[in-house]
Protein backbone atom coordinates (compact mmCIF):
# COMPACT_ATOMS: atom_id res chain seq x y z
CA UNK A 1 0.00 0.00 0.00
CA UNK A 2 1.05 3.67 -0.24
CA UNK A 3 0.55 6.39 2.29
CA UNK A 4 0.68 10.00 2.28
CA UNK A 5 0.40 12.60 4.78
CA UNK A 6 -1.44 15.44 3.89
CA UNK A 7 -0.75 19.23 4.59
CA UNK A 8 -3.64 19.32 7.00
CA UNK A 9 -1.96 16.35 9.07
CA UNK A 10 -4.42 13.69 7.90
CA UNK A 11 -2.55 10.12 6.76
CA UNK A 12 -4.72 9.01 3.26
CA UNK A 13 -4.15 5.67 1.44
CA UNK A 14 -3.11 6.46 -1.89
CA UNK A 15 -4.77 4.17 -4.25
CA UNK A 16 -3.87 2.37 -7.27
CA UNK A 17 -6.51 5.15 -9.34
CA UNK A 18 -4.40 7.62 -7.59
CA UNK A 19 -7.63 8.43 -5.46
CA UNK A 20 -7.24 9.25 -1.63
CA UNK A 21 -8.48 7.93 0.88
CA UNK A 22 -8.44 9.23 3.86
CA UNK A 23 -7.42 7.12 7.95
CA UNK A 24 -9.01 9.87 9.99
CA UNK A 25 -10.43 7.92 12.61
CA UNK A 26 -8.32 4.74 11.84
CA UNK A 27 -4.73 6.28 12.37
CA UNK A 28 -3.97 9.86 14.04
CA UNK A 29 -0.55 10.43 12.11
CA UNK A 30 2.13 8.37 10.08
CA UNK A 31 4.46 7.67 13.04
CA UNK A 32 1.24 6.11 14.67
CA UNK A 33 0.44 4.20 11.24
CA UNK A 34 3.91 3.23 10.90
CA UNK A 35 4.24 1.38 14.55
CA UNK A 36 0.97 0.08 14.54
CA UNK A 37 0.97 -0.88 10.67
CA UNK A 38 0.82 -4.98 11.17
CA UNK A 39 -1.62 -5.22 14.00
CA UNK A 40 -4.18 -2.52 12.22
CA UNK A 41 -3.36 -3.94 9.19
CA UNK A 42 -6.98 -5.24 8.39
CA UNK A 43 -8.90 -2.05 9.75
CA UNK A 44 -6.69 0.09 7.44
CA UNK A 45 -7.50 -2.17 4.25
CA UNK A 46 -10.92 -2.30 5.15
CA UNK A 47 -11.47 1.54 5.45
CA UNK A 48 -9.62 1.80 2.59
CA UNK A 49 -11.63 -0.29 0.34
CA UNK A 50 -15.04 0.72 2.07
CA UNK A 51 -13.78 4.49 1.82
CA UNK A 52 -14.97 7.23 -0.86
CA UNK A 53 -11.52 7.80 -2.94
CA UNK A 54 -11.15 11.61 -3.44
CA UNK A 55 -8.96 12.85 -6.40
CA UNK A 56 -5.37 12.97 -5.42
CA UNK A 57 -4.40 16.35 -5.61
CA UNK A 58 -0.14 16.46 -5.28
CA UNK A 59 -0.39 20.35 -3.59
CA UNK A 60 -2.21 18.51 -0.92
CA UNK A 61 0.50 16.32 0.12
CA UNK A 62 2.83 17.02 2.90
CA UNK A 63 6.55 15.23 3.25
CA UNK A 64 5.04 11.53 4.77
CA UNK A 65 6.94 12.04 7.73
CA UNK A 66 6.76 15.64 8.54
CA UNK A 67 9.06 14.91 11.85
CA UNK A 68 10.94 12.05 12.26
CA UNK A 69 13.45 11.56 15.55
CA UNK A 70 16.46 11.10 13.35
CA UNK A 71 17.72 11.21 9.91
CA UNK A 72 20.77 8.73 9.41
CA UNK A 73 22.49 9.27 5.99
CA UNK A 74 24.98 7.13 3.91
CA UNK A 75 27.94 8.45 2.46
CA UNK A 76 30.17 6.97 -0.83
CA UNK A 77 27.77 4.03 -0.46
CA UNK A 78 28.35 2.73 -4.14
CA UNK A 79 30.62 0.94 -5.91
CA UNK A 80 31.24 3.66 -8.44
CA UNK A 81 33.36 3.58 -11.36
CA UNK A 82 32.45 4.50 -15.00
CA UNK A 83 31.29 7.90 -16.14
CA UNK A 84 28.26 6.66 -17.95
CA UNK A 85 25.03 7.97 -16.71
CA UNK A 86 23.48 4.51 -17.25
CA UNK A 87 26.14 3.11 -15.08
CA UNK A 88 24.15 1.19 -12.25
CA UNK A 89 26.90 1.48 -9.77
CA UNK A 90 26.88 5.57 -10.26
CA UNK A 91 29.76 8.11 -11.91
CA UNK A 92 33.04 8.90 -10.19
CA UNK A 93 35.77 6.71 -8.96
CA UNK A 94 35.72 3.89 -7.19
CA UNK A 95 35.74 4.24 -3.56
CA UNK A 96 38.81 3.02 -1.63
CA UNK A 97 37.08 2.19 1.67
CA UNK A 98 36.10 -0.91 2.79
CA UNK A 99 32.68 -1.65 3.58
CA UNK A 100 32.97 -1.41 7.16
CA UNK A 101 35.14 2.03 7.08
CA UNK A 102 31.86 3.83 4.88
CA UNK A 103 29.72 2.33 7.62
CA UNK A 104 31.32 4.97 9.91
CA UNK A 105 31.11 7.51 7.60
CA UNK A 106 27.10 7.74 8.24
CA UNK A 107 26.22 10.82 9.56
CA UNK A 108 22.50 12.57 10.83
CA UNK A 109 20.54 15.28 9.24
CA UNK A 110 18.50 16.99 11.41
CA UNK A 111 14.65 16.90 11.39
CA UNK A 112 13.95 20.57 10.45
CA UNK A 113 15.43 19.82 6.82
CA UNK A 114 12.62 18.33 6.02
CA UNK A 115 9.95 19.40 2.94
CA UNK A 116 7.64 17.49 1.14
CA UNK A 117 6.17 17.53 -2.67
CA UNK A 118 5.84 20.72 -4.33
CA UNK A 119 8.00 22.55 -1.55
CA UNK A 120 11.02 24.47 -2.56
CA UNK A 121 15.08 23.94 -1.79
CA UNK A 122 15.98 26.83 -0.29
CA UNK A 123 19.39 28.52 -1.00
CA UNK A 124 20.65 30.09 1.80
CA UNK A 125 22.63 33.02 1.98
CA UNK A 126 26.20 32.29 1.68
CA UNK A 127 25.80 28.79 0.09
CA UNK A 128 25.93 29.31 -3.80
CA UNK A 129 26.60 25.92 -4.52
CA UNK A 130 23.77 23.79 -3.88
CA UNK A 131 23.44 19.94 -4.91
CA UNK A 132 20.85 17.63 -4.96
CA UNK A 133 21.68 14.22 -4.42
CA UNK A 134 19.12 11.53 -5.33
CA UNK A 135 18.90 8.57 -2.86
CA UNK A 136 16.28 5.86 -1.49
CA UNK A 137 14.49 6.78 1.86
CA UNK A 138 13.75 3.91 4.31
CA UNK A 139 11.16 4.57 6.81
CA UNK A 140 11.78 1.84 9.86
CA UNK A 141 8.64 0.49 11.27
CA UNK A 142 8.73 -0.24 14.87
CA UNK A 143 11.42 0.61 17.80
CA UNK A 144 14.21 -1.59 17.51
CA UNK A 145 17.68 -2.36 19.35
CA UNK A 146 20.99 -4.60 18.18
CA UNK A 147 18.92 -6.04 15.02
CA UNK A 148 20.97 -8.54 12.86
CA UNK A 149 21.37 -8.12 8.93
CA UNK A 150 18.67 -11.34 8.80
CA UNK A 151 16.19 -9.68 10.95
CA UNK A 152 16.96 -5.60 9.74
CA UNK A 153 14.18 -5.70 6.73
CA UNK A 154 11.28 -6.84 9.05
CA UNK A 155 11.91 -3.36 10.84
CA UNK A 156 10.91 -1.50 7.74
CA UNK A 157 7.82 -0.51 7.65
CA UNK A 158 8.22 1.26 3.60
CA UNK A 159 10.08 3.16 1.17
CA UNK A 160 9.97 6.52 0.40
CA UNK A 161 12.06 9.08 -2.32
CA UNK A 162 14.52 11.44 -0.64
CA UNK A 163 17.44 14.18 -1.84
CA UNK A 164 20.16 14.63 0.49
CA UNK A 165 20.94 17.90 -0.60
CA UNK A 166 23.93 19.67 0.13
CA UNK A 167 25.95 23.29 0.20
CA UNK A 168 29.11 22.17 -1.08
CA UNK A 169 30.95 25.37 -1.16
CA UNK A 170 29.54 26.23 2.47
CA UNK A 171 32.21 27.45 4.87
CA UNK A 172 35.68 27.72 4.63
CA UNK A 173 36.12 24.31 2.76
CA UNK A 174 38.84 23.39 5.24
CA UNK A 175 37.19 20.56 6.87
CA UNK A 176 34.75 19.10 4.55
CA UNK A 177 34.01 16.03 6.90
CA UNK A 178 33.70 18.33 9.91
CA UNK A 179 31.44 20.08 8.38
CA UNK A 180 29.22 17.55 6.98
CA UNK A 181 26.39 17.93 9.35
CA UNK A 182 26.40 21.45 8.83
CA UNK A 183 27.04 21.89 4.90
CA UNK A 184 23.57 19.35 4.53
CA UNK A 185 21.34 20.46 7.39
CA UNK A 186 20.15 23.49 6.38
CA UNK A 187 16.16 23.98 6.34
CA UNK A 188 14.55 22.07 3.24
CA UNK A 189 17.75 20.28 2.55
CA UNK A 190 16.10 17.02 2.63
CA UNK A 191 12.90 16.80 0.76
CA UNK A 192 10.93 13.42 1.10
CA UNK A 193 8.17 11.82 -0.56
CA UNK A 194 5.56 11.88 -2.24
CA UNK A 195 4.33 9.08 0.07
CA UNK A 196 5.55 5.89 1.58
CA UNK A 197 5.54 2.53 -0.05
CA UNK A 198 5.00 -0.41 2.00
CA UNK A 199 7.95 -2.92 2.46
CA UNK A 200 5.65 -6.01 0.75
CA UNK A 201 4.97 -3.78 -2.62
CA UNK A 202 9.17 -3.63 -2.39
CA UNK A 203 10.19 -7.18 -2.70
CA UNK A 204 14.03 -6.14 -3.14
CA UNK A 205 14.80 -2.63 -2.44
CA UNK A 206 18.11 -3.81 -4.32
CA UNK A 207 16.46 -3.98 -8.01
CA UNK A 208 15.38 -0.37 -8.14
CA UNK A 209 16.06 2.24 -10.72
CA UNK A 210 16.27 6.01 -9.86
CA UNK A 211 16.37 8.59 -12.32
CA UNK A 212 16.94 12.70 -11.45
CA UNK A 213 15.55 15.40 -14.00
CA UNK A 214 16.32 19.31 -13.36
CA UNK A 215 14.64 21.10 -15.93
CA UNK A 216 13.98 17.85 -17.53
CA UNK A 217 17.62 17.53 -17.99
CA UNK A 218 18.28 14.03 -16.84
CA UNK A 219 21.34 14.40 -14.30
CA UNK A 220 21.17 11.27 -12.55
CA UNK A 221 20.57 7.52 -13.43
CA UNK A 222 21.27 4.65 -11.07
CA UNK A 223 20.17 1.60 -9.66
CA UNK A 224 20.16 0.93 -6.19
CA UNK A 225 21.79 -2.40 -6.62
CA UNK A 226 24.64 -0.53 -6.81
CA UNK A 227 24.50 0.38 -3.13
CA UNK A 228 28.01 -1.12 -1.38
CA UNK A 229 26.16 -1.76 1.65
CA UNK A 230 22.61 -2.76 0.76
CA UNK A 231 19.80 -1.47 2.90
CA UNK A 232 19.74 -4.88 5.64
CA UNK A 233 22.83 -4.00 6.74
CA UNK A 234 23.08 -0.08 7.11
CA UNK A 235 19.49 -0.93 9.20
CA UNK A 236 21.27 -3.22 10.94
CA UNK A 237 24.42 -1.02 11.68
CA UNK A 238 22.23 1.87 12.34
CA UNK A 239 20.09 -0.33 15.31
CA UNK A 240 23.69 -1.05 16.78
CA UNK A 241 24.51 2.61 17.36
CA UNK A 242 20.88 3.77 19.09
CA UNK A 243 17.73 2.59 18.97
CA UNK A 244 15.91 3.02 15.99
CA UNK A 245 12.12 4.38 16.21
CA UNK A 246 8.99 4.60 14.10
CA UNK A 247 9.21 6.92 11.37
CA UNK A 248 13.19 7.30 11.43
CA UNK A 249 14.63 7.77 8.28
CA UNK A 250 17.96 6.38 6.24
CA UNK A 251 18.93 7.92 3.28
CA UNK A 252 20.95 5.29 1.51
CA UNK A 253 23.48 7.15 -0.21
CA UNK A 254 23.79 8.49 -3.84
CA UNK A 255 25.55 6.72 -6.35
CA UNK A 256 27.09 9.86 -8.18
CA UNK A 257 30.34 11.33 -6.98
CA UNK A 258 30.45 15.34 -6.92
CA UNK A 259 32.50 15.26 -10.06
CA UNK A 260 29.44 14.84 -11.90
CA UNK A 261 26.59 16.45 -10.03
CA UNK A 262 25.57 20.11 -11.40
CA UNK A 263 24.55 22.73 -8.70
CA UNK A 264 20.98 24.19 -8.48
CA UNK A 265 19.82 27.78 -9.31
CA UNK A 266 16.67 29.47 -8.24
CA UNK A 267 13.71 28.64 -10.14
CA UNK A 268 15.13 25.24 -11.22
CA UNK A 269 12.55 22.37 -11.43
CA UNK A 270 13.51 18.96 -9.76
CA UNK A 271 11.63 15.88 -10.57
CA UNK A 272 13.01 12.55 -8.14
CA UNK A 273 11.97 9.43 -9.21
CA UNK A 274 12.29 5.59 -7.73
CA UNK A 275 11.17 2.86 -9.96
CA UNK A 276 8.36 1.12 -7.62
CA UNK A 277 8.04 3.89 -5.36
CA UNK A 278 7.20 7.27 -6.70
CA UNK A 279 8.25 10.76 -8.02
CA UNK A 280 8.65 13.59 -6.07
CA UNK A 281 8.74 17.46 -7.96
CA UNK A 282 10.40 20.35 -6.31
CA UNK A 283 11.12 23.73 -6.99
CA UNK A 284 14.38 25.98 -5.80
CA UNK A 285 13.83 29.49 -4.49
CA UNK A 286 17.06 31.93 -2.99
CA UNK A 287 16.74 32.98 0.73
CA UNK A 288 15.22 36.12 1.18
């Protein structure tokens, strides 16, 4: 199934008509939906199919999980290698770090970047060079501790489309991996959506193809079979280092290495697309 949230704070079931149908009275917001998911299961299909569809209207939607405890993101996570766009590994040269060293190089975005469909990536003042990185968006499920790599997918409750966008050129440039946290958490640097994708309609978040258009110029092509360390085991990492909790998001990393990324201007259009799981438009607007 596929859930959105809309801007009024109501969770709808997005249908395969693209009609909505709206969980008021079934499930009071997506982190509730998302915990709750497998035991209201039945009530939720039920409503759903019993439920008067309404015409899906995207200015409606809101980012499917407006506030999430944490953001986790992936960094270098794949295998790299060509410079062909079609390349499923992504552009750049191959990484030189093992696995288990790009496991550690997984750092948080904070909640407040966070916009949904139709919202704008906001340039701030001082940060000219802005880069949207296209990557796959787990949404975990239930609160979970220490999971193994067998048990990590059960935890998911769906799949969602996010940009881990970035001012590059932020700062003095002196200590790019310092400044990480800081160069991507601006406000609106990490649009999500259009909706979530349950894990069942997913049967191998490792067979999916992504594609990035600004001003239907296609700048990024990938597959997330690519990924260096697929999502079981970055969900499995992640549980090691803190609990994980309904509605906490992993951006999986982007398979394109800076080399061959292009940075935004105001009034660009962004259109994010996951094979499976949906597109999400954008626009870009300056601070101010």
């Amino acid at each position: 199934m596929r859930f959105a949230t809309l801007k009024d704070g109501t969770v709808a079931a997005v249908k395969s008509d693209d009609g909505l149908v709206s969980l008021d009275g079934v499930c009071g917001s997506m982190l509730e939906l998302a915990a709750s998911y497998e035991e209201s299961r039945e009530a939720i299909e039920r409503a759903v199919a019993e439920g008067t569809p309404v015409t899906l209207d995207a200015t409606q939607l809101a980012a499917p999980v407006p506030a999430p405890s944490k953001i986790w993101a992936a960094a270098g996570n794949y295998h790299r290698g060509s410079a062909n766009l079609a390349n499923a590994g992504g552009r750049g040269q191959a990484g030189q770090r093992s696995p288990d060293e790009l496991l550690e190089h997984i750092f948080l975005k904070p909640p407040s970047a966070v916009v949904g469909p139709g919202d704008d990536i906001v340039i701030p003042a001082n940060a000219e060079t802005i880069f949207p990185e296209l990557e796959l968006c787990v949404v975990i499920g239930r609160e979970c501790r220490d999971l193994s790599e067998d048990e990590a997918l059960d935890a998911v409750f769906g799949y969602s489309v996010i940009l881990d966008v970035t001012a590059r050129g932020y700062g003095s440039g002196k200590n790019l991996m310092g400044t990480r946290c800081v160069r991507k958490g601006f406000d609106t640097f990490a649009p999500v959506g259009p909706w979530i994708v349950t894990r069942d309609e997913i049967p191998d978040p490792q067979a999916l193809e992504m594609r990035l258009w600004v001003n239907d110029d296609l700048r990024q092509s990938a597959g997330t079979g690519g990924m260096i360390n697929g999502v079981a085991r970055l969900v499995s990492y992640l549980s090691q280092v803190g609990t994980l909790k309904p509605g906490d998001l992993i951006a999986s990393g982007n398979p394109d290495s800076p080399d061959f990324q292009q940075q935004l201007a105001a009034g660009d259009e962004l259109v994010a697309e996951i094979a499976g799981v949906g597109q999400l438009r954008l626009g870009v607007a300056r601070a101010g």
